[in-house]
Protein backbone atom coordinates (compact mmCIF):
# COMPACT_ATOMS: atom_id res chain seq x y z
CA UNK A 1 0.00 0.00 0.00
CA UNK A 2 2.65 2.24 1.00
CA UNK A 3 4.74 1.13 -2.10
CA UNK A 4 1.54 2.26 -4.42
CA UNK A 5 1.02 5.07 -2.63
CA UNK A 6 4.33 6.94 -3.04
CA UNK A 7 4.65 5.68 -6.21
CA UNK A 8 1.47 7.32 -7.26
CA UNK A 9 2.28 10.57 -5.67
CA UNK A 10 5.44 10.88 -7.77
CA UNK A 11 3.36 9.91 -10.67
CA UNK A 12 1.49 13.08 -9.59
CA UNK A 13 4.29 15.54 -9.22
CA UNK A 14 5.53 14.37 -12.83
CA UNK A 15 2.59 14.80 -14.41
CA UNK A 16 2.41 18.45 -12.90
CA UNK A 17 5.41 19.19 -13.13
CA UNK A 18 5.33 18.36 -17.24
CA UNK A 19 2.01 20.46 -17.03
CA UNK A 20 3.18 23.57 -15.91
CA UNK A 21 4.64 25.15 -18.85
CA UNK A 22 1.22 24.72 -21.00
CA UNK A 23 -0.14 27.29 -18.44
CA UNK A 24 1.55 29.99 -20.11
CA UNK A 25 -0.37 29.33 -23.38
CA UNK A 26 -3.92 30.24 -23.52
CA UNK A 27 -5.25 27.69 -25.73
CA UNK A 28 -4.51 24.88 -23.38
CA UNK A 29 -6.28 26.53 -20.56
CA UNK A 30 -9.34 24.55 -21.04
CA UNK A 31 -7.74 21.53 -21.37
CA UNK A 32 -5.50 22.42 -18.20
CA UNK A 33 -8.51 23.05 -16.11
CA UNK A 34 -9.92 19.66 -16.94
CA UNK A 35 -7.07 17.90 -16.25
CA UNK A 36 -6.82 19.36 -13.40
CA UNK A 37 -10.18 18.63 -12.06
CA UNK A 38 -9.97 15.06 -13.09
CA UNK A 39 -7.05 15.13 -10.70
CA UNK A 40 -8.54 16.98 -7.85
CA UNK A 41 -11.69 14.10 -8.43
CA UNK A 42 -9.22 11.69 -7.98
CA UNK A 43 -7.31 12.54 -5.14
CA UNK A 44 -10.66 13.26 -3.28
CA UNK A 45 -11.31 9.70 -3.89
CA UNK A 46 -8.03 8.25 -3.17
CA UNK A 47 -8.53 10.40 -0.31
CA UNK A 48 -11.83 9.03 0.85
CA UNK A 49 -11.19 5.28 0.59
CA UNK A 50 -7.50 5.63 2.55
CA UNK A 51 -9.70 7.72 5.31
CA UNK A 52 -12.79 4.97 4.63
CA UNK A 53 -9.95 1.97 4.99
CA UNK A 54 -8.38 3.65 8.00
CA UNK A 55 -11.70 4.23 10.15
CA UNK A 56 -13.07 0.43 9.12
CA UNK A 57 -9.12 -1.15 10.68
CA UNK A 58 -10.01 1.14 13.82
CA UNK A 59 -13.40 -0.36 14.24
CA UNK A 60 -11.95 -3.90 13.40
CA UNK A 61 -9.30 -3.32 15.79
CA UNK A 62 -11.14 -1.98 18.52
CA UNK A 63 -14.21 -4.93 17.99
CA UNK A 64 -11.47 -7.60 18.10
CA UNK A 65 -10.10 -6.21 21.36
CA UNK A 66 -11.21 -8.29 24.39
CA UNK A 67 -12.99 -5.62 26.35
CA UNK A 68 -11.80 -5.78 29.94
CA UNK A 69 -14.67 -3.16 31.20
């Protein structure tokens, strides 16, 4: 997971990185602000499962705990 992870937010600074100089030009604003929101949509749902996945192993973790009062 942790592997994917950073590997995908490289992927992420490479692909902005290579998208900043097409900012300049005005014809690829459209097409900037797109891809852009396609990549804001994604992180907010890369963001939601990992908090999703993260609250479910707290409730696993807590249920499988032998409660001692």
């Amino acid at each position: 997971m942790s592997t994917s992870h950073r590997n995908f937010l490289i992927h992420l600074h490479r692909s902005s990185e290579s998208r900043k100089p097409q900012m300049n030009r005005g014809s690829n604003t459209l097409r900037d602000r797109s891809g852009h929101t396609a990549m804001a949509m994604r992180l907010t749902i890369s963001g939601f499962l990992q908090t999703s996945a993260c609250c479910f192993f707290f409730v696993v973790f807590f249920l499988s705990r032998p409660s001692s009062g």
